[in-house]
PDB file of N, CA and C in Angstrom:
ATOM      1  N   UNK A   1    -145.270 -72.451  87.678  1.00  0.00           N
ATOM      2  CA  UNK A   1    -145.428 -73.763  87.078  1.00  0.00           C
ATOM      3  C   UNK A   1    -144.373 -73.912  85.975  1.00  0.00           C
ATOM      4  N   UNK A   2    -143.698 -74.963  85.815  1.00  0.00           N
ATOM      5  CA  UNK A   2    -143.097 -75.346  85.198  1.00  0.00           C
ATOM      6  C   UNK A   2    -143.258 -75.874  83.633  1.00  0.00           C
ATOM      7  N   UNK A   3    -142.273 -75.933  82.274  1.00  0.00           N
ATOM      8  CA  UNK A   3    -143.125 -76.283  81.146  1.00  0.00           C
ATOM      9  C   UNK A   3    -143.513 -77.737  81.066  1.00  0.00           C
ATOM     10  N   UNK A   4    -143.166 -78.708  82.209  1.00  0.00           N
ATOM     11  CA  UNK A   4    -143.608 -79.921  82.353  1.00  0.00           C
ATOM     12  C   UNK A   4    -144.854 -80.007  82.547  1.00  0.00           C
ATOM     13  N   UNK A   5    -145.063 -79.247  83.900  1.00  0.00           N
ATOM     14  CA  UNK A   5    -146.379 -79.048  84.331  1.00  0.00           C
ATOM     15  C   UNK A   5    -147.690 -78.365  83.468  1.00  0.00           C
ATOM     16  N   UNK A   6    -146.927 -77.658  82.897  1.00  0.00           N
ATOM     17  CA  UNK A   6    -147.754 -76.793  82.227  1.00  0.00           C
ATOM     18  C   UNK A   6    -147.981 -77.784  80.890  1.00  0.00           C
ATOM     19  N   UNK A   7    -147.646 -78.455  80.492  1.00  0.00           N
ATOM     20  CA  UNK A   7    -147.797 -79.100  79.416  1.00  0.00           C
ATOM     21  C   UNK A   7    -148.975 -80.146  80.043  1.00  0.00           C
ATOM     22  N   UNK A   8    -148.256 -81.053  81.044  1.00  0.00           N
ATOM     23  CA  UNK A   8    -149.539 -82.007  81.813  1.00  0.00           C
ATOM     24  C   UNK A   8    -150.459 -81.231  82.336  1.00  0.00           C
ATOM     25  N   UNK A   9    -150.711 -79.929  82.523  1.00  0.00           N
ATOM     26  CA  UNK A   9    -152.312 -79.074  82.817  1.00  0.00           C
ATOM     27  C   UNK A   9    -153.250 -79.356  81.268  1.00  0.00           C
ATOM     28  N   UNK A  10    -152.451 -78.765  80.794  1.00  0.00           N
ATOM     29  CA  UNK A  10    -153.369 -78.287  79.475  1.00  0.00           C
ATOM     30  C   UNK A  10    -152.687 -78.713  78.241  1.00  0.00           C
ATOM     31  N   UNK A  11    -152.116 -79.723  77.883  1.00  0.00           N
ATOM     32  CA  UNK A  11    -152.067 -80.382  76.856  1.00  0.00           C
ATOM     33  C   UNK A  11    -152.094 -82.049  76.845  1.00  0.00           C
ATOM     34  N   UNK A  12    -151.875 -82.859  77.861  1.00  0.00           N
ATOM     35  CA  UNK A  12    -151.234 -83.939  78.282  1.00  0.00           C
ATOM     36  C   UNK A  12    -152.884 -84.747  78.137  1.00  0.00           C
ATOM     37  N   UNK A  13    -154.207 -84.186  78.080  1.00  0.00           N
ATOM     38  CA  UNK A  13    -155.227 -84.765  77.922  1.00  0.00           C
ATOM     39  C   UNK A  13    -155.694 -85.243  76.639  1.00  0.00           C
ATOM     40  N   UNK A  14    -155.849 -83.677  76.069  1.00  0.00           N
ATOM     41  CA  UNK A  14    -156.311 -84.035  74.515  1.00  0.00           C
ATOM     42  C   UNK A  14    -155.460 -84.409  74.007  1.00  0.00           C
ATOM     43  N   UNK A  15    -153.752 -84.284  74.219  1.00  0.00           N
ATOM     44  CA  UNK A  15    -153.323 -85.386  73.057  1.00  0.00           C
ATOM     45  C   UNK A  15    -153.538 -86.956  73.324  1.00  0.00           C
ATOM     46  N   UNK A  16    -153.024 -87.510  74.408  1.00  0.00           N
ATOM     47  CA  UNK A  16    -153.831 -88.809  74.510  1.00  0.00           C
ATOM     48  C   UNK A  16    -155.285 -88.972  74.100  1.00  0.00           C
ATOM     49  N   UNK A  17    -156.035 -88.347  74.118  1.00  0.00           N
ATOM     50  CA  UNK A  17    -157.193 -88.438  73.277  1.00  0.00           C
ATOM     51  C   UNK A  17    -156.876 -88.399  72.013  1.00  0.00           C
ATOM     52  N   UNK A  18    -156.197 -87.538  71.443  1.00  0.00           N
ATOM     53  CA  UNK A  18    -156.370 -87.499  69.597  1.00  0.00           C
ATOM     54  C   UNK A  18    -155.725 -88.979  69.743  1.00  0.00           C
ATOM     55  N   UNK A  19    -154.764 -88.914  70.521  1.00  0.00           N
ATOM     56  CA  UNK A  19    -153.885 -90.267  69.955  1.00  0.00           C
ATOM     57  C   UNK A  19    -154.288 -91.879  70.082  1.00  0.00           C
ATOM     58  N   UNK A  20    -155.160 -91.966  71.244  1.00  0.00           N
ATOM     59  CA  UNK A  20    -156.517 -92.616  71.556  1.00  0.00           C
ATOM     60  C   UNK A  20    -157.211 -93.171  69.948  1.00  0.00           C
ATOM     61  N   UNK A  21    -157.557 -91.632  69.931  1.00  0.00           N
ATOM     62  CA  UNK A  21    -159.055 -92.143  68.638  1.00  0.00           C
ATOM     63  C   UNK A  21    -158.455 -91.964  67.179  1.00  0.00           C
ATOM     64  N   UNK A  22    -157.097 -91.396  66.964  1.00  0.00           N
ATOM     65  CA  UNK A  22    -156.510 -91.051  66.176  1.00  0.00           C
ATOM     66  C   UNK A  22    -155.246 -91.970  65.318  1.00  0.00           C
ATOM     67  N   UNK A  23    -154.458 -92.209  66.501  1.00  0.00           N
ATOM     68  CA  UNK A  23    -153.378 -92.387  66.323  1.00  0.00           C
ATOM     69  C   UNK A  23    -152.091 -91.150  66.499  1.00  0.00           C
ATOM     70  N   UNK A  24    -152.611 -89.753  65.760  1.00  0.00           N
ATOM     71  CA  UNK A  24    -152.156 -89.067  65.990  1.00  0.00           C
ATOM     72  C   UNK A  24    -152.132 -87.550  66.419  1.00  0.00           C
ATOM     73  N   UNK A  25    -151.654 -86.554  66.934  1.00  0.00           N
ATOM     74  CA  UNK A  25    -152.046 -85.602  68.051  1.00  0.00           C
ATOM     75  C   UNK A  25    -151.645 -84.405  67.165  1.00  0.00           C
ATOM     76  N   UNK A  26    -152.074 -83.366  66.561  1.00  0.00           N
ATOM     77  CA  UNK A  26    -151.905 -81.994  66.258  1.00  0.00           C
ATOM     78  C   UNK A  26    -151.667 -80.847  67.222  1.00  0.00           C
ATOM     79  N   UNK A  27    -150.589 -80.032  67.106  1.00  0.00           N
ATOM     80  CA  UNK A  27    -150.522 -78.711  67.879  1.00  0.00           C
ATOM     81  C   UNK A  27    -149.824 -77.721  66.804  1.00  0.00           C
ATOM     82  N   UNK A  28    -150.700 -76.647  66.158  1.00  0.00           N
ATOM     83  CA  UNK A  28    -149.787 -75.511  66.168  1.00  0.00           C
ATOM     84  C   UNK A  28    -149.167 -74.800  66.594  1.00  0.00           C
ATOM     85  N   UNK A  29    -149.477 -74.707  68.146  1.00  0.00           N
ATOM     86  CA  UNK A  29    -148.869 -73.473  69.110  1.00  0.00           C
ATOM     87  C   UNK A  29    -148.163 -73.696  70.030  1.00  0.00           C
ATOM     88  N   UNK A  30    -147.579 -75.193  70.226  1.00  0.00           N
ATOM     89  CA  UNK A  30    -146.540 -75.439  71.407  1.00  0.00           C
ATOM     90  C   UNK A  30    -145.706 -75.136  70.929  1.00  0.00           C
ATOM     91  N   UNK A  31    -144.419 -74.285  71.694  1.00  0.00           N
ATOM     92  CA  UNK A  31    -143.544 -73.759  71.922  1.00  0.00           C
ATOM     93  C   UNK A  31    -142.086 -75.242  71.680  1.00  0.00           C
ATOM     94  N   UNK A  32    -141.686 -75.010  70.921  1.00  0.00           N
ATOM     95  CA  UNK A  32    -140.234 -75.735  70.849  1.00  0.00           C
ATOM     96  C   UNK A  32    -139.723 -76.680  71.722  1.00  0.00           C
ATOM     97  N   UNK A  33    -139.408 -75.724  73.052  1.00  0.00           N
ATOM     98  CA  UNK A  33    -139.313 -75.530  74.617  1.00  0.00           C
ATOM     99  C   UNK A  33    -140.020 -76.862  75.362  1.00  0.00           C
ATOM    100  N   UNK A  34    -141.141 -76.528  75.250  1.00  0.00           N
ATOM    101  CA  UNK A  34    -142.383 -77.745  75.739  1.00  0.00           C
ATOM    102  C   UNK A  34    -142.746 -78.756  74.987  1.00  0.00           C
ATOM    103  N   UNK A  35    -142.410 -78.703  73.219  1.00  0.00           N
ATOM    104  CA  UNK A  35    -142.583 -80.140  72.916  1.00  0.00           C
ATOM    105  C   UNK A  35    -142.210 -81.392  73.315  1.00  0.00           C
ATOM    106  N   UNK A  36    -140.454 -81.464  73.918  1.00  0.00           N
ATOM    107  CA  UNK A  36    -140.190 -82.460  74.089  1.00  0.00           C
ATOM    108  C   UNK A  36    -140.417 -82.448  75.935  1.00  0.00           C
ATOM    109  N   UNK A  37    -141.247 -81.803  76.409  1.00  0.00           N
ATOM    110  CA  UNK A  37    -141.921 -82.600  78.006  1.00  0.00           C
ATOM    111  C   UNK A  37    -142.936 -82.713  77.044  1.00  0.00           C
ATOM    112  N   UNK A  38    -144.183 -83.169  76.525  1.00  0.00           N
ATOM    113  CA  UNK A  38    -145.234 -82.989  76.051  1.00  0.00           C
ATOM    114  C   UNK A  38    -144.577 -84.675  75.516  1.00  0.00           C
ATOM    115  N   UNK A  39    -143.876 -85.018  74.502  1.00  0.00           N
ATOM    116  CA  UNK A  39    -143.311 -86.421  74.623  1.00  0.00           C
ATOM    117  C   UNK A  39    -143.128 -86.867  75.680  1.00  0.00           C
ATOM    118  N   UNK A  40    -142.303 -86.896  76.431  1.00  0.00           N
ATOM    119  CA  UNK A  40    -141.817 -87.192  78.090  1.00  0.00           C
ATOM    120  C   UNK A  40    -143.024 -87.241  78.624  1.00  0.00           C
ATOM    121  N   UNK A  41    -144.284 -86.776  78.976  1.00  0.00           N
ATOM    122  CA  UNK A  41    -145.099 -87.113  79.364  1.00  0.00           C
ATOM    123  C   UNK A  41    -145.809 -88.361  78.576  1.00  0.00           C
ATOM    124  N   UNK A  42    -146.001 -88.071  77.575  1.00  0.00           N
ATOM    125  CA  UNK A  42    -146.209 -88.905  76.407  1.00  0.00           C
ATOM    126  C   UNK A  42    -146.104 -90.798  76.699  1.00  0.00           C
ATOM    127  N   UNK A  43    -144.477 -90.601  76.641  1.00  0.00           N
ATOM    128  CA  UNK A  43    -143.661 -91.726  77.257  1.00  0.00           C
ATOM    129  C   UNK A  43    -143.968 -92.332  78.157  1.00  0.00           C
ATOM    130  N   UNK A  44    -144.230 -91.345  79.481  1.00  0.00           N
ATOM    131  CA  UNK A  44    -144.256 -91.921  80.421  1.00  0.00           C
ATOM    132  C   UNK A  44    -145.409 -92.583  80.962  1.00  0.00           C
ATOM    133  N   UNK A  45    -146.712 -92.042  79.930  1.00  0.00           N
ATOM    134  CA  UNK A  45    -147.906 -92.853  80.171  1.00  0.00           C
ATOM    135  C   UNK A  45    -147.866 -94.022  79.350  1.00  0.00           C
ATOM    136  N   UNK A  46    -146.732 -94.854  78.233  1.00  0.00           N
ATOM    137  CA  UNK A  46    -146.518 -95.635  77.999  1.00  0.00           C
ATOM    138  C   UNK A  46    -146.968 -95.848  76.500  1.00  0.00           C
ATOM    139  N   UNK A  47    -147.001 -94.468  75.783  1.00  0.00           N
ATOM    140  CA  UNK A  47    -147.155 -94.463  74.415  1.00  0.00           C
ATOM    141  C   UNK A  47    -145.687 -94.372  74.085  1.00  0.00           C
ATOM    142  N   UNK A  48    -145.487 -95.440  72.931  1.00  0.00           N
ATOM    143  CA  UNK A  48    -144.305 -94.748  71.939  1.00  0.00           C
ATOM    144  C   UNK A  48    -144.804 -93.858  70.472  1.00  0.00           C
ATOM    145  N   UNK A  49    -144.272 -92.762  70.856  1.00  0.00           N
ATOM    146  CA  UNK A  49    -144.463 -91.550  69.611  1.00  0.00           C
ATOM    147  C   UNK A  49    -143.519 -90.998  69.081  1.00  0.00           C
ATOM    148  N   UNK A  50    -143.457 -90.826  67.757  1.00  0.00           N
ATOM    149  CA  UNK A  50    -142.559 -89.900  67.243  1.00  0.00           C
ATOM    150  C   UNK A  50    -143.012 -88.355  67.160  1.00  0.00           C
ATOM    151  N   UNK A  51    -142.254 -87.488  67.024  1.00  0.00           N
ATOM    152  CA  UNK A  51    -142.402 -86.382  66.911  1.00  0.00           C
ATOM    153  C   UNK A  51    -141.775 -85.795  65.814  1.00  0.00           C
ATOM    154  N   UNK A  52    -142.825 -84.678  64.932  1.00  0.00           N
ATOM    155  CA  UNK A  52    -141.914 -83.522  64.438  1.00  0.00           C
ATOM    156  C   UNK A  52    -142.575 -82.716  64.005  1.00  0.00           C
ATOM    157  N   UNK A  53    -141.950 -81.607  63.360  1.00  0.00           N
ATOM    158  CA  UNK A  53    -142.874 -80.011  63.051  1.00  0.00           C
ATOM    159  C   UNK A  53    -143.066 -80.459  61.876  1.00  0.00           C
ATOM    160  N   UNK A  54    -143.745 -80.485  60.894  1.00  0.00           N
ATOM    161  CA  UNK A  54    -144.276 -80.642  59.585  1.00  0.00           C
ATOM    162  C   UNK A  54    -144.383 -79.337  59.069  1.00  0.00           C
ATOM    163  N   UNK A  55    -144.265 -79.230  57.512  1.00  0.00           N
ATOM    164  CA  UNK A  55    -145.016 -78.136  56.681  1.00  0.00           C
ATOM    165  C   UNK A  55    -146.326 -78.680  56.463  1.00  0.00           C
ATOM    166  N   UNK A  56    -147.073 -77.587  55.697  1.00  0.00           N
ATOM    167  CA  UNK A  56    -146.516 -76.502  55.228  1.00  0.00           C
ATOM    168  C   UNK A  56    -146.761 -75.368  56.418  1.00  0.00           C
ATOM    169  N   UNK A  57    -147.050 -75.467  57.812  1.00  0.00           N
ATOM    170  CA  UNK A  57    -147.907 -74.889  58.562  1.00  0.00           C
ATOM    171  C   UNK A  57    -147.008 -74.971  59.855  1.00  0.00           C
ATOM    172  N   UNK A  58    -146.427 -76.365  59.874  1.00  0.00           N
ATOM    173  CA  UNK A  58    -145.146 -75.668  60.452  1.00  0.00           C
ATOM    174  C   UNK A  58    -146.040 -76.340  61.926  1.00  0.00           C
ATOM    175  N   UNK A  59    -146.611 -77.483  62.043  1.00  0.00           N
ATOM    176  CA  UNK A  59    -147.766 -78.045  63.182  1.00  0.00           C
ATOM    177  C   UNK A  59    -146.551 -79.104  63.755  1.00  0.00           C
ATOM    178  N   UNK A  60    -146.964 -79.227  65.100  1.00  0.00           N
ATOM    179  CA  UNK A  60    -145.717 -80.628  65.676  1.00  0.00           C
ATOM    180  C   UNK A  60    -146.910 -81.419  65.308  1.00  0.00           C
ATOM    181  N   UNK A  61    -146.912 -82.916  64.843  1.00  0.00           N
ATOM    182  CA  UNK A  61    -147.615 -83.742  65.335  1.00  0.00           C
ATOM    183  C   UNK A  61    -146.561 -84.701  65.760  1.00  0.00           C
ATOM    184  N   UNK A  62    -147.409 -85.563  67.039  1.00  0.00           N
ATOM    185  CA  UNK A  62    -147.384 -86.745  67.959  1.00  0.00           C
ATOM    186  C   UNK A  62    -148.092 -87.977  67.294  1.00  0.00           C
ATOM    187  N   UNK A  63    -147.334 -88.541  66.920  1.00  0.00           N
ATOM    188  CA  UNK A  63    -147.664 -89.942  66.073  1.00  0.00           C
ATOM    189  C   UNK A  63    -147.188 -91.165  66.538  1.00  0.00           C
ATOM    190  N   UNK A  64    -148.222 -92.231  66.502  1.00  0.00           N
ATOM    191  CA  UNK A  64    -147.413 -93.379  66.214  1.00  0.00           C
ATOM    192  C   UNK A  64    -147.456 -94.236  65.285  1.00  0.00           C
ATOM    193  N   UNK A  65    -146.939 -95.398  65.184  1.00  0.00           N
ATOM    194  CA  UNK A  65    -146.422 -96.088  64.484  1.00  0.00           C
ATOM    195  C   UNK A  65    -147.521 -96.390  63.022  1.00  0.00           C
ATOM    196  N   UNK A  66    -148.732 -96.238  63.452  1.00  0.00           N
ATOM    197  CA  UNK A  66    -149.495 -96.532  62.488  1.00  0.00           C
ATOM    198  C   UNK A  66    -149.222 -95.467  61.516  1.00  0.00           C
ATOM    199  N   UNK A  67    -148.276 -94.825  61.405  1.00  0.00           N
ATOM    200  CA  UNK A  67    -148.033 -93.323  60.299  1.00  0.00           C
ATOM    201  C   UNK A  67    -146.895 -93.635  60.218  1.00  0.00           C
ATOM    202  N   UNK A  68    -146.258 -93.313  59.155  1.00  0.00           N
ATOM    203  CA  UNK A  68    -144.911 -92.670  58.678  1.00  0.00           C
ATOM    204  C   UNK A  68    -144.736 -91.511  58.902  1.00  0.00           C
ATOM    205  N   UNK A  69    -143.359 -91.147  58.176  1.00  0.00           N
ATOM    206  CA  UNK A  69    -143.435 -89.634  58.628  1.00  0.00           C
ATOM    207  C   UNK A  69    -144.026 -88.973  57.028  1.00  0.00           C
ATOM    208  N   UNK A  70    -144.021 -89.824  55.836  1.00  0.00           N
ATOM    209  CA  UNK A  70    -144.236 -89.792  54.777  1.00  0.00           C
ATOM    210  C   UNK A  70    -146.121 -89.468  54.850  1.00  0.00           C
ATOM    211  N   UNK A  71    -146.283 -90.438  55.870  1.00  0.00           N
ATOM    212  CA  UNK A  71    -148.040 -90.140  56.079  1.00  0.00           C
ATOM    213  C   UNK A  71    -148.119 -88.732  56.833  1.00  0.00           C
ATOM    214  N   UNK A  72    -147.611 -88.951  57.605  1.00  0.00           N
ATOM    215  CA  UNK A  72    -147.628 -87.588  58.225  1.00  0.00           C
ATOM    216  C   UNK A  72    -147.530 -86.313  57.487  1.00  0.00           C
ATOM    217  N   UNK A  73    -146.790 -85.818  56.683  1.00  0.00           N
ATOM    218  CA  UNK A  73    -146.388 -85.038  55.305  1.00  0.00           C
ATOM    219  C   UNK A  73    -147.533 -84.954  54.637  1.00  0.00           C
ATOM    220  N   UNK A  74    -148.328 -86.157  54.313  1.00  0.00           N
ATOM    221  CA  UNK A  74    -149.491 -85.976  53.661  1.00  0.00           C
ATOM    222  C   UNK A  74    -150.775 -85.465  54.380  1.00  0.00           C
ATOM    223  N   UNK A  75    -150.865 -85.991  55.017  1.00  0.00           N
ATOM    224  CA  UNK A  75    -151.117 -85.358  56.279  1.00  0.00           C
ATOM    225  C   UNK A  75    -151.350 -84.111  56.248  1.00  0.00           C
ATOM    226  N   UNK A  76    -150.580 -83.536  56.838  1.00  0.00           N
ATOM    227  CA  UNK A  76    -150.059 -81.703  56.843  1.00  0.00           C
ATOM    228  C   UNK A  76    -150.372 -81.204  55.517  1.00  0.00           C
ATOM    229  N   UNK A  77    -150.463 -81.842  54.648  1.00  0.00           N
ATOM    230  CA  UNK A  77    -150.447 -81.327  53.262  1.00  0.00           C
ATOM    231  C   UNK A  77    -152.754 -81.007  52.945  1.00  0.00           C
ATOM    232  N   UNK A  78    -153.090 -81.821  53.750  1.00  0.00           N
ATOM    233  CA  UNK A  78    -154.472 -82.197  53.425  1.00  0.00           C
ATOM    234  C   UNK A  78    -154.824 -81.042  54.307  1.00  0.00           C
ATOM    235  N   UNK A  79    -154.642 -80.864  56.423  1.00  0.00           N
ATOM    236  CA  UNK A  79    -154.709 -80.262  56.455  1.00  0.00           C
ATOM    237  C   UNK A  79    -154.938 -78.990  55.750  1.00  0.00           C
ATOM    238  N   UNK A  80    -153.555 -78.685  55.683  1.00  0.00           N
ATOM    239  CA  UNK A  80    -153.523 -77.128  55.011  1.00  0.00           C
ATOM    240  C   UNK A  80    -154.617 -76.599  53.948  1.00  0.00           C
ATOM    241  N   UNK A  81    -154.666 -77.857  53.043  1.00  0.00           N
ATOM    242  CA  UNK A  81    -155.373 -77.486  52.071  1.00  0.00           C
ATOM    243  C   UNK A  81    -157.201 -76.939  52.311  1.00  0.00           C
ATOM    244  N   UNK A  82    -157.297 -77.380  53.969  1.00  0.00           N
ATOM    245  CA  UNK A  82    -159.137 -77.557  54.640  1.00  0.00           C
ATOM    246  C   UNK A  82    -158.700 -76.378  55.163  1.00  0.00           C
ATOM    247  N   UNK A  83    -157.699 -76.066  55.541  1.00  0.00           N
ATOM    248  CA  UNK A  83    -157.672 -74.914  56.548  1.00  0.00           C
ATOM    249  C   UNK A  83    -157.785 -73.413  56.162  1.00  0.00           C
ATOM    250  N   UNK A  84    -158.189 -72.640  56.526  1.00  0.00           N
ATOM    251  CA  UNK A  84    -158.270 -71.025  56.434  1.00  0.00           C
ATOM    252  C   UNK A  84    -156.759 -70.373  56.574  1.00  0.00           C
ATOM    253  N   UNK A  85    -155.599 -70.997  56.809  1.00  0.00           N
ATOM    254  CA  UNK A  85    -154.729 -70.473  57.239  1.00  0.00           C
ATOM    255  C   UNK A  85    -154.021 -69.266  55.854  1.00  0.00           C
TER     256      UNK A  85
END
């Protein structure tokens, strides 16, 4: 399987869901590699999203427009602060 595929198995659901009820989609553990099919899929179901790795944790989120990247930052920042990491 391919990292396209492999992204539409097991990621391509719940982020349309976070992004659904959210606006925007969290991953710590996708690979570099597979973020941008994970957009491309994204796309092609007819969301526009931005992407990027944030601190302090270093998470991609999948956002749209209802965020900045400034929100997003804060964001990551709140995270971190709930998290055990």
């Amino acid at each position: 399987m391919n990292l396209k595929e492999n992204a539409r198995e097991h990621l391509l659901d719940a982020a349309i869901n976070d992004i659904e009820e959210n606006g925007i989609y969290w991953n710590g553990s996708i690979s570099r590699s597979q973020r941008g099919h994970l957009l491309t899929l994204l796309e092609e179901h007819g969301y526009e999203i931005s992407m990027n790795e944030v601190p302090p944790h270093w998470e991609h989120a999948f956002y749209t427009s209802a965020y900045s990247y400034d929100d997003v930052l804060e964001l990551a920042q709140k995270r971190a602060e709930e998290s055990d990491w």
